[in-house]
Protein backbone atom coordinates (compact mmCIF):
# COMPACT_ATOMS: atom_id res chain seq x y z
CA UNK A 1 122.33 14.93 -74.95
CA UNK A 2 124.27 17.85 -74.49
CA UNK A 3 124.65 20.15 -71.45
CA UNK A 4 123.28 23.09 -72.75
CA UNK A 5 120.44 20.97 -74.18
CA UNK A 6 119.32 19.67 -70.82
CA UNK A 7 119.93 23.28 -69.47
CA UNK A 8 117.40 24.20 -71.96
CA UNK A 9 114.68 22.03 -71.04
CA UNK A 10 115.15 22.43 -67.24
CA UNK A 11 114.38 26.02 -68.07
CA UNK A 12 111.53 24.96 -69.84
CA UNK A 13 109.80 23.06 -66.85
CA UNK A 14 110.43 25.65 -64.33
CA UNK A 15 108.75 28.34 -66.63
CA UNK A 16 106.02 26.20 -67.22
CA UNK A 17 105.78 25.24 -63.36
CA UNK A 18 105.92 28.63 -62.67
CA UNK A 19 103.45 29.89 -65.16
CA UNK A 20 100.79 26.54 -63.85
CA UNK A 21 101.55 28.30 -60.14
CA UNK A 22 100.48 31.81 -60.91
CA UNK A 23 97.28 30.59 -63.09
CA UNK A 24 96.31 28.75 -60.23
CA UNK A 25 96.56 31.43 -57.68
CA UNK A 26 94.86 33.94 -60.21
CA UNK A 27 92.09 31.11 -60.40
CA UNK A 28 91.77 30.94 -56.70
CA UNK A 29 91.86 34.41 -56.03
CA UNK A 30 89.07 35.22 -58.69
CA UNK A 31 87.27 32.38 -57.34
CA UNK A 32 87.84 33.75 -53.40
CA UNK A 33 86.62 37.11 -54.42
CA UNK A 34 83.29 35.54 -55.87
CA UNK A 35 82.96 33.58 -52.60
CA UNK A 36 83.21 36.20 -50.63
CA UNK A 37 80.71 38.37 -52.79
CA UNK A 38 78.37 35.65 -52.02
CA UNK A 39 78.81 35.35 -48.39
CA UNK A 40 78.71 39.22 -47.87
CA UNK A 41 75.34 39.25 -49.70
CA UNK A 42 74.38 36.30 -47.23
CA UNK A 43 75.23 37.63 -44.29
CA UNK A 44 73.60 41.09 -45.28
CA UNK A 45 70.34 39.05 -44.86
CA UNK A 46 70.36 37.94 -41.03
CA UNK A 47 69.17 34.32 -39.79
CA UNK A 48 65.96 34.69 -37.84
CA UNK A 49 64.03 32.19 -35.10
CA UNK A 50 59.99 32.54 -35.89
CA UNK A 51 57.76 31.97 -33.48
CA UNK A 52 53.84 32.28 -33.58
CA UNK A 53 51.51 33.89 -30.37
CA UNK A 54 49.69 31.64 -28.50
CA UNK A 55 46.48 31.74 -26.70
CA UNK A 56 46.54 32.57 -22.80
CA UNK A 57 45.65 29.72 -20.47
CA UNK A 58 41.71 30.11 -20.26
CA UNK A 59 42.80 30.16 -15.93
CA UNK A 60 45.32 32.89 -14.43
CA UNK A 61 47.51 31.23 -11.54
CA UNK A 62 49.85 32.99 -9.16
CA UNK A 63 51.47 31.92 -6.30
CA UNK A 64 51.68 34.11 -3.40
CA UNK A 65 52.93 34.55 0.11
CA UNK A 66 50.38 35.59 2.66
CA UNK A 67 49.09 35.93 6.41
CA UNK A 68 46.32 34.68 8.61
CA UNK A 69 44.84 36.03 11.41
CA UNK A 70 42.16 35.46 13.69
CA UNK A 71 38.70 37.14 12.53
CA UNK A 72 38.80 38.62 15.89
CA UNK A 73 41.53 39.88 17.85
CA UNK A 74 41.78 42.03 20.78
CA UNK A 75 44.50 43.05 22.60
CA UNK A 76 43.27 43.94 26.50
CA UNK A 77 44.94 46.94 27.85
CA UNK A 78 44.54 47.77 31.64
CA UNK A 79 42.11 50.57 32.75
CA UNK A 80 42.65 51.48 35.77
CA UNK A 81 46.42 51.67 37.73
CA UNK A 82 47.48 49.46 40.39
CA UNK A 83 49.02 45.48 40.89
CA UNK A 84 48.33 42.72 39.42
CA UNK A 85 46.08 40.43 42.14
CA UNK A 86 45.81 37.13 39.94
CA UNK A 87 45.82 36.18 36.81
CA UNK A 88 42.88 32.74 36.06
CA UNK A 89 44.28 32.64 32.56
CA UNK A 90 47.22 31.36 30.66
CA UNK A 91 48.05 30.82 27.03
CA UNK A 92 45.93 28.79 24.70
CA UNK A 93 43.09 28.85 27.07
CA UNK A 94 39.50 28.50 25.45
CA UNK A 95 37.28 31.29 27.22
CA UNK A 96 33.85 32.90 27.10
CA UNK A 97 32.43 36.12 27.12
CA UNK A 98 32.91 37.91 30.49
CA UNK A 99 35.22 35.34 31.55
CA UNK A 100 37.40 36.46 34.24
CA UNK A 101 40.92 36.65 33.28
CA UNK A 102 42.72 38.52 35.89
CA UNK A 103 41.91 40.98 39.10
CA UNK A 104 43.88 44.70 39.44
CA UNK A 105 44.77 45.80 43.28
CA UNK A 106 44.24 49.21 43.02
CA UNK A 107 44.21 50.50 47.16
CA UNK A 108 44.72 53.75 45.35
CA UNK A 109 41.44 53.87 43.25
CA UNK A 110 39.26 52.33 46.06
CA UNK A 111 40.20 55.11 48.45
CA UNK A 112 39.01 57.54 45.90
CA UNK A 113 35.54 55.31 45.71
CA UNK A 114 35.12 55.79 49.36
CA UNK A 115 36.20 59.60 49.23
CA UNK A 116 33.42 59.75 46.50
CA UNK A 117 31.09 57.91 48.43
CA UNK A 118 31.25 60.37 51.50
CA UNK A 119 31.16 62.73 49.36
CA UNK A 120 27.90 61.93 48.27
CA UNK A 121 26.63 61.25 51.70
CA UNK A 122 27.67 65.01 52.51
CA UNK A 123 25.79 66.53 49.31
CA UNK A 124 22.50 63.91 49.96
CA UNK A 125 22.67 65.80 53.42
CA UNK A 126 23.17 69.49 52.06
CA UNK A 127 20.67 69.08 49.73
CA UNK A 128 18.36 67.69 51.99
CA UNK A 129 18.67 71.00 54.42
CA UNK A 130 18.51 73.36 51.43
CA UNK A 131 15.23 71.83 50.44
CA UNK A 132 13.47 71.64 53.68
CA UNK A 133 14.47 75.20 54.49
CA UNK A 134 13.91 76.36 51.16
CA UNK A 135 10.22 75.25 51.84
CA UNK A 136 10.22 76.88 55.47
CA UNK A 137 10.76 80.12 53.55
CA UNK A 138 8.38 79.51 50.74
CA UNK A 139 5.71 78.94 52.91
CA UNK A 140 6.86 82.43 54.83
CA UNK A 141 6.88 84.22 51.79
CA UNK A 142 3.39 83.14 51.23
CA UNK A 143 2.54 85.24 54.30
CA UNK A 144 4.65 88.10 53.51
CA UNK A 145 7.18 87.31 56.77
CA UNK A 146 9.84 87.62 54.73
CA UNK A 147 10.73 89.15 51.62
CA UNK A 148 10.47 88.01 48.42
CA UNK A 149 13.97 88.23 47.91
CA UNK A 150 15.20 85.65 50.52
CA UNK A 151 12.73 83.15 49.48
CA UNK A 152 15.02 83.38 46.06
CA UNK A 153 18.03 83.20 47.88
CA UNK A 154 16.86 79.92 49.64
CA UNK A 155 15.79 78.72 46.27
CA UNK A 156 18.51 79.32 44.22
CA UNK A 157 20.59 77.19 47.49
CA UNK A 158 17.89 74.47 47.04
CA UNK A 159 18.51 74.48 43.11
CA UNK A 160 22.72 74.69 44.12
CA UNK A 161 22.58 71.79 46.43
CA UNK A 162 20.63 69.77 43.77
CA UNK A 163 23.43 70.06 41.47
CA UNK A 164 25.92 69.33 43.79
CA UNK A 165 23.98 66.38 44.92
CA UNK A 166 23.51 65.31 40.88
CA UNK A 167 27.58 65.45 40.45
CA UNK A 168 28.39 63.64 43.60
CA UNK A 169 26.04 60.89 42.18
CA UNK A 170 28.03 60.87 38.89
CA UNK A 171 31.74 60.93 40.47
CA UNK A 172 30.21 58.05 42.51
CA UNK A 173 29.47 56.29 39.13
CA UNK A 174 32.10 56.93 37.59
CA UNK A 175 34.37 55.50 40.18
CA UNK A 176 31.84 52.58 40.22
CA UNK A 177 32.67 52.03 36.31
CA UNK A 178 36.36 52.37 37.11
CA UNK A 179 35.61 49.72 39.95
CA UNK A 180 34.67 47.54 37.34
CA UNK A 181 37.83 47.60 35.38
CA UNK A 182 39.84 46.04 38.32
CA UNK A 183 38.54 42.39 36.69
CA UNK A 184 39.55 41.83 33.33
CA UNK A 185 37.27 39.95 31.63
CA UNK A 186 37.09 38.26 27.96
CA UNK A 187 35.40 40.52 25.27
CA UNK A 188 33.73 37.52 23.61
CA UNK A 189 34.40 33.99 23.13
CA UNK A 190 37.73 32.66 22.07
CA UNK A 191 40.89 31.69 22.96
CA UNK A 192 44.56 33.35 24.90
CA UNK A 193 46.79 33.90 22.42
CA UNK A 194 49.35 36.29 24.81
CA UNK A 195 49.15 36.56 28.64
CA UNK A 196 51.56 39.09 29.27
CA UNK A 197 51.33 39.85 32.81
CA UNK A 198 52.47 37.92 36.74
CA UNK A 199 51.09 38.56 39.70
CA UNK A 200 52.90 41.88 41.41
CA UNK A 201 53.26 43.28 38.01
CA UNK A 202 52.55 47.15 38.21
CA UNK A 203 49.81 47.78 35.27
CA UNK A 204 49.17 51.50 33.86
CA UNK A 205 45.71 52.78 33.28
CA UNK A 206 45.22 52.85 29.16
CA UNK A 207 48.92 51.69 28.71
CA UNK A 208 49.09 47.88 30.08
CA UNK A 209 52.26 45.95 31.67
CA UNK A 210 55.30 48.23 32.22
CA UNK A 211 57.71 45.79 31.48
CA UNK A 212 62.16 45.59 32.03
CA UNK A 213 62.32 47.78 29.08
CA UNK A 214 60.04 50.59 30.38
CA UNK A 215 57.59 50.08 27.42
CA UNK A 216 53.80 49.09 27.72
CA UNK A 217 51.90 46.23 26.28
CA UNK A 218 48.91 44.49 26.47
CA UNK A 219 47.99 42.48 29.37
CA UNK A 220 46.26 39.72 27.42
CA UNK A 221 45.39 39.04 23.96
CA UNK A 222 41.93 37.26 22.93
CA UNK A 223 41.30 35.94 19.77
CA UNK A 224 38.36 34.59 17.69
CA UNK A 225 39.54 31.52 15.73
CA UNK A 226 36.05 29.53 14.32
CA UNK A 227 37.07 31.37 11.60
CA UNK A 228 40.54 32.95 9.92
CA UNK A 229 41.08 35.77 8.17
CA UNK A 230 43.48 35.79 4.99
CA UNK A 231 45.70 38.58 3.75
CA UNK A 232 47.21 38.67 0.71
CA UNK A 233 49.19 41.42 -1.28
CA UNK A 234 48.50 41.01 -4.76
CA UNK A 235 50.77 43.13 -7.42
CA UNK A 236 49.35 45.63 -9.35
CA UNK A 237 49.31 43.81 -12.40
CA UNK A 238 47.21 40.55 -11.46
CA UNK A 239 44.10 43.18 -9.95
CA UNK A 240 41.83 43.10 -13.08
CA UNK A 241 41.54 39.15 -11.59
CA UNK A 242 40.70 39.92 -8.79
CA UNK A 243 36.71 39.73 -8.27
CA UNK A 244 34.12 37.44 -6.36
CA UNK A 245 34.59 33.95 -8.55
CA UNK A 246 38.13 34.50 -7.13
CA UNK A 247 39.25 31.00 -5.27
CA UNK A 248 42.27 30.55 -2.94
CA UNK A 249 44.14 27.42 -2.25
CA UNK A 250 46.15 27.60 1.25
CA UNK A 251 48.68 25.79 2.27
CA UNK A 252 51.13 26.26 5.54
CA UNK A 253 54.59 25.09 6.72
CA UNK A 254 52.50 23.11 9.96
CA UNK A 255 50.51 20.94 7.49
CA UNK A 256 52.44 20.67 4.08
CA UNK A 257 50.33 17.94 2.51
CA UNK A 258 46.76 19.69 3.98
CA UNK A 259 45.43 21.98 1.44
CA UNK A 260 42.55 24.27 2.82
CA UNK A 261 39.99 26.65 0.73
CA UNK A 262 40.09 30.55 1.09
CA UNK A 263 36.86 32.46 -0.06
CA UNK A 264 37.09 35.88 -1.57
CA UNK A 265 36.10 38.17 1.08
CA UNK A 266 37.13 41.52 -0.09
CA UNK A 267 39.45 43.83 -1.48
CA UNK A 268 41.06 46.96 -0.60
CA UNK A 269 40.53 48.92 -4.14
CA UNK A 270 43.72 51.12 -3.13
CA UNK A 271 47.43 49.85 -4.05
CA UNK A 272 49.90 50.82 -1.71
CA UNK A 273 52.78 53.01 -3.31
CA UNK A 274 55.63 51.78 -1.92
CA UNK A 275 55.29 47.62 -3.11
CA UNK A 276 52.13 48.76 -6.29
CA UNK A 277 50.24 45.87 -4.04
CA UNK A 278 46.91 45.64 -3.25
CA UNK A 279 45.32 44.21 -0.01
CA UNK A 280 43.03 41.33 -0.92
CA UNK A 281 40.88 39.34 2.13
CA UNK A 282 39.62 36.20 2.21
CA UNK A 283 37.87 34.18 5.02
CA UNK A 284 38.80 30.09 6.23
CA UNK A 285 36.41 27.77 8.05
CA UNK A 286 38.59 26.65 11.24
CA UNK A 287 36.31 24.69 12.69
CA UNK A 288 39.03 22.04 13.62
CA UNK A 289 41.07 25.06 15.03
CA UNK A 290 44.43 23.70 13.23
CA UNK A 291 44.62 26.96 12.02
CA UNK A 292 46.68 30.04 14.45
CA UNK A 293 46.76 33.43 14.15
CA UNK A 294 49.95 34.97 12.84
CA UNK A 295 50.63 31.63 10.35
CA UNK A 296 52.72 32.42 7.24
CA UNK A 297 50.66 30.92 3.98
CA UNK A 298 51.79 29.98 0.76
CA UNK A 299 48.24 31.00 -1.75
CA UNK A 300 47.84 29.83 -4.58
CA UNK A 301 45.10 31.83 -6.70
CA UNK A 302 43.35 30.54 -9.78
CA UNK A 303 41.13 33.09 -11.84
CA UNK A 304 39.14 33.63 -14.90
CA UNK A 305 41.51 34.87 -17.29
CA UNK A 306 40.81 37.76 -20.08
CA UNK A 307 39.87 36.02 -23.69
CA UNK A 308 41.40 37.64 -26.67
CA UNK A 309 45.03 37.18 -24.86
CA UNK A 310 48.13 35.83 -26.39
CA UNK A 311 51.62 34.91 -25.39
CA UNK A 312 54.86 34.87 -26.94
CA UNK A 313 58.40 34.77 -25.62
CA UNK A 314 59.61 37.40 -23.71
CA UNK A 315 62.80 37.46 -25.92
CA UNK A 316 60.84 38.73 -28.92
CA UNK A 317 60.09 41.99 -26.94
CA UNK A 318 61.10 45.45 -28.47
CA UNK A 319 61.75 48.49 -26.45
CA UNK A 320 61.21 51.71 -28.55
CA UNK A 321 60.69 54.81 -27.84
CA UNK A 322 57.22 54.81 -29.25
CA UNK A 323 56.22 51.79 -26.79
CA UNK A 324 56.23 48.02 -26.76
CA UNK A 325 56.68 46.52 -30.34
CA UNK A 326 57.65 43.66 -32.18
CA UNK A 327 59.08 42.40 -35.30
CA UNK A 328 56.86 40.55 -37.56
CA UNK A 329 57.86 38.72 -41.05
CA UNK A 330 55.70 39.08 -43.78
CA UNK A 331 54.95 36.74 -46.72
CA UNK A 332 58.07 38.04 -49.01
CA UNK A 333 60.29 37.78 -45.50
CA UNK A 334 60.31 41.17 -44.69
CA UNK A 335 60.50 42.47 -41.46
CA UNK A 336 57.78 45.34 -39.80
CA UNK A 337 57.59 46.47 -36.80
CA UNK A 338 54.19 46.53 -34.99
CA UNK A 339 52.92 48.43 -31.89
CA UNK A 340 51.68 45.94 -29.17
CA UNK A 341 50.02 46.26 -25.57
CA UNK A 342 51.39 43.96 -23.02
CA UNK A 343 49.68 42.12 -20.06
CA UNK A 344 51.37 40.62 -17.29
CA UNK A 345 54.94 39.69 -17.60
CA UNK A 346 57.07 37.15 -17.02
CA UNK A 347 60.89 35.87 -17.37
CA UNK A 348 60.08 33.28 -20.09
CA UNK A 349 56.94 34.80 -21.53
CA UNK A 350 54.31 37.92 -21.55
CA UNK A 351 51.00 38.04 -22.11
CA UNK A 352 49.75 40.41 -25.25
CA UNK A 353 46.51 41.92 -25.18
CA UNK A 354 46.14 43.85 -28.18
CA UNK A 355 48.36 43.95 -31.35
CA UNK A 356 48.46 40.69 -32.74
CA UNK A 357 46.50 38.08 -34.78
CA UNK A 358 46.93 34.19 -34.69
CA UNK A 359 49.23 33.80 -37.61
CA UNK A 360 51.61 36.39 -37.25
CA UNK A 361 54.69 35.12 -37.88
CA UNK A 362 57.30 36.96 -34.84
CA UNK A 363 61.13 37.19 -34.59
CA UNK A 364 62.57 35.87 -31.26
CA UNK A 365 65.26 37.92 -29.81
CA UNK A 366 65.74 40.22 -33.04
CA UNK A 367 68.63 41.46 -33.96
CA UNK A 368 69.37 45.14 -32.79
CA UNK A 369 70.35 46.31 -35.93
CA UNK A 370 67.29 44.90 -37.43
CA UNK A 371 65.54 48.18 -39.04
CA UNK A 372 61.84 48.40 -40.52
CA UNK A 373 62.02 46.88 -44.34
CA UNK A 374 65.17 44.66 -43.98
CA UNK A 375 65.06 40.95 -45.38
CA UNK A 376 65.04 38.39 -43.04
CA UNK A 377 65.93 34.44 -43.73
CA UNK A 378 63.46 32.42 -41.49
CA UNK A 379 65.46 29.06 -40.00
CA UNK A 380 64.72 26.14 -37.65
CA UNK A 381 66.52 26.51 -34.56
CA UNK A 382 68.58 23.79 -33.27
CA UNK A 383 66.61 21.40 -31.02
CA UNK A 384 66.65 22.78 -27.20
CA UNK A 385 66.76 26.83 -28.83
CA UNK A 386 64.17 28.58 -27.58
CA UNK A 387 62.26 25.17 -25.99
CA UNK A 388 60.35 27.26 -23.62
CA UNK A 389 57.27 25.25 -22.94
CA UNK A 390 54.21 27.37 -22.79
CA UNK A 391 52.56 29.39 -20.40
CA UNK A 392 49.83 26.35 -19.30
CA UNK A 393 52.26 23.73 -19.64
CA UNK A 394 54.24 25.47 -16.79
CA UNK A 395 50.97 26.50 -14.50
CA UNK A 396 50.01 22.64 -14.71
CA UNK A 397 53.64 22.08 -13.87
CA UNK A 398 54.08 24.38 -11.14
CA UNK A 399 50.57 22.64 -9.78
């Protein structure tokens, strides 16, 4: 074979290699563009999680911090001024009414007494001279020995002394009431939650123990424990539960494995601006008197909850401008947007109490671009997507 021959035929096979080449990168490049024809008009339909609402737990449970106090507390403030004489007293002790809890020196008060007591001897004795000659006089009048106009005078010294006589008597008493005050005594039966006082302590009338600071406070402090007084703030949102059939477990840091009952007591049908909280009351038997005033509580409260009430994820929540809404699919997979009103919320779901039927078929977390009319392509999310367990699975849990 010659040279030129095999020259030939090399050129032969390259032109042919080189025409195979280019058919196969037209081939691939026609077949790119229809791939990516069909991906574009697969993407332009977006991959959507469905879920479907839920019915409310037929029970509304929130747990919530709160406070007990005694059902009767008084804080015992000193009337009169003077020294502490004794206290009979101390903490934790279980008292009576009238009880005497501590005595007030007062030399101050008891000099006034005795000033107030001469006093009254002094007007007793005017009075008693203005009457008898205020007779005298009357009787002379009768027999024209003197005029009719000193007979008034004598009178109207009679009538003069009288009233000075009457005030006298009420300084007396008065003093006589302040007397009283230098005993404190126990309102009504309980037990000394605060003494606050020593013996020497100077005591203000109306304003109690001055103490190191220059501030007053209350001598003693009596409370009223057979039974407790719960106070719980309840947000705005969990009110409409809020009624008689209401029922309160109680539990608190002293006795964690002790579980007592709260009864509804009442509420305080005003919300307080600053927290949108509402001041509910509820009343504890403490007959074993493990209960103290001033005790944090953790309350648990169970209600009746509304019927008609679904769930869904919070996720599939849509913030427009004309309200809550959110994106259903239809039958043909078409997406619509639908006005809803919401309940309570939560971080992992809300309650929906108007707006939606049982077998609505609802995007989670929709897409933002997502506009009313689009296509959707339903899809089953990967196992542990979108696994939150529903809203009575968790209250039993939290339980």
């Amino acid at each position: 074979m010659s040279v030129s021959r095999k020259g030939r035929i090399f050129i032969i096979l390259l032109v042919t290699i080189i025409v195979a080449d280019i058919s196969y990168l037209l081939g691939q490049r026609a077949c790119n563009r229809v791939r990516i024809h069909e991906d574009a008009a697969y993407s332009r339909v977006p991959d959507v999680a469905l879920v479907q609402p839920k019915p409310a737990p037929p029970t509304v449970t929130m747990t919530l911090p709160g406070t007990i106090s005694a059902w009767y507390e008084a804080p015992i403030y000193a009337q009169v001024s003077g020294y502490v004489k004794m206290w009979y007293q101390d903490y934790g002790a279980v008292v009576k009414k009238g009880d005497l809890l501590a005595e007030i020196n007062t030399p101050r008060l008891d000099a006034e007494y005795a000033q107030a007591q001469a006093d009254l001897k002094v007007a007793q004795a005017k009075y008693g001279l203005a009457s008898i000659t205020a007779t005298r006089w009357r009787s002379m009048g009768q027999s024209q020995a003197v005029s009719g106009q000193s007979v008034s005078v004598q009178n109207a010294n009679e009538q003069s002394a009288k009233a000075e006589l009457e005030a006298a008597e009420h300084k007396v008493a008065q003093y006589q009431a302040m007397i009283h005050f230098k005993s404190i005594e126990a309102p009504f039966d309980g037990v000394v939650i605060a003494r606050n006082i020593n013996v020497g302590d100077y005591v203000g009338a109306g304003s109690g123990n001055m103490n190191a600071n220059g501030t007053a406070s209350e001598l003693f402090t009596v409370a009223d424990t057979h039974a407790m007084r719960l106070f719980v703030s309840v947000p705005e949102t969990f009110s409409s539960t809020l009624s008689s059939a209401l029922t309160a477990k109680v539990t608190v840091p002293q006795f964690p494995n002790k579980i007592f009952e709260a009864q509804f007591l009442t509420i305080a049908k005003g919300f307080d601006p600053n927290t949108r909280t509402v001041i509910t009351e509820f009343s504890i038997d403490n007959g074993g008197q493990k209960l103290w005033p001033g005790s944090f509580a953790s309350v648990t409260l169970t209600a009746p909850a509304n019927k008609g009430v679904y769930t869904i994820p919070t996720g599939a929540l849509v913030f427009q401008e004309h309200g809550m809404q959110v994106a259903t699919v239809d039958a043909k997979d078409i997406a619509h947007y639908r006005n809803i009103t919401v309940g309570r919320m939560a971080d992992a779901y809300t309650e929906v109490s108007a707006g939606l039927f049982p077998d609505d078929r609802i995007i989670n977390n929709p897409p933002a671009d997502l506009l009313e009319g689009d296509s959707v392509r339903p899809v089953s999310p990967e196992k542990g997507y979108l696994s939150t367990p529903p809203a009575a699975a968790r209250e039993e849990d939290d339980e």
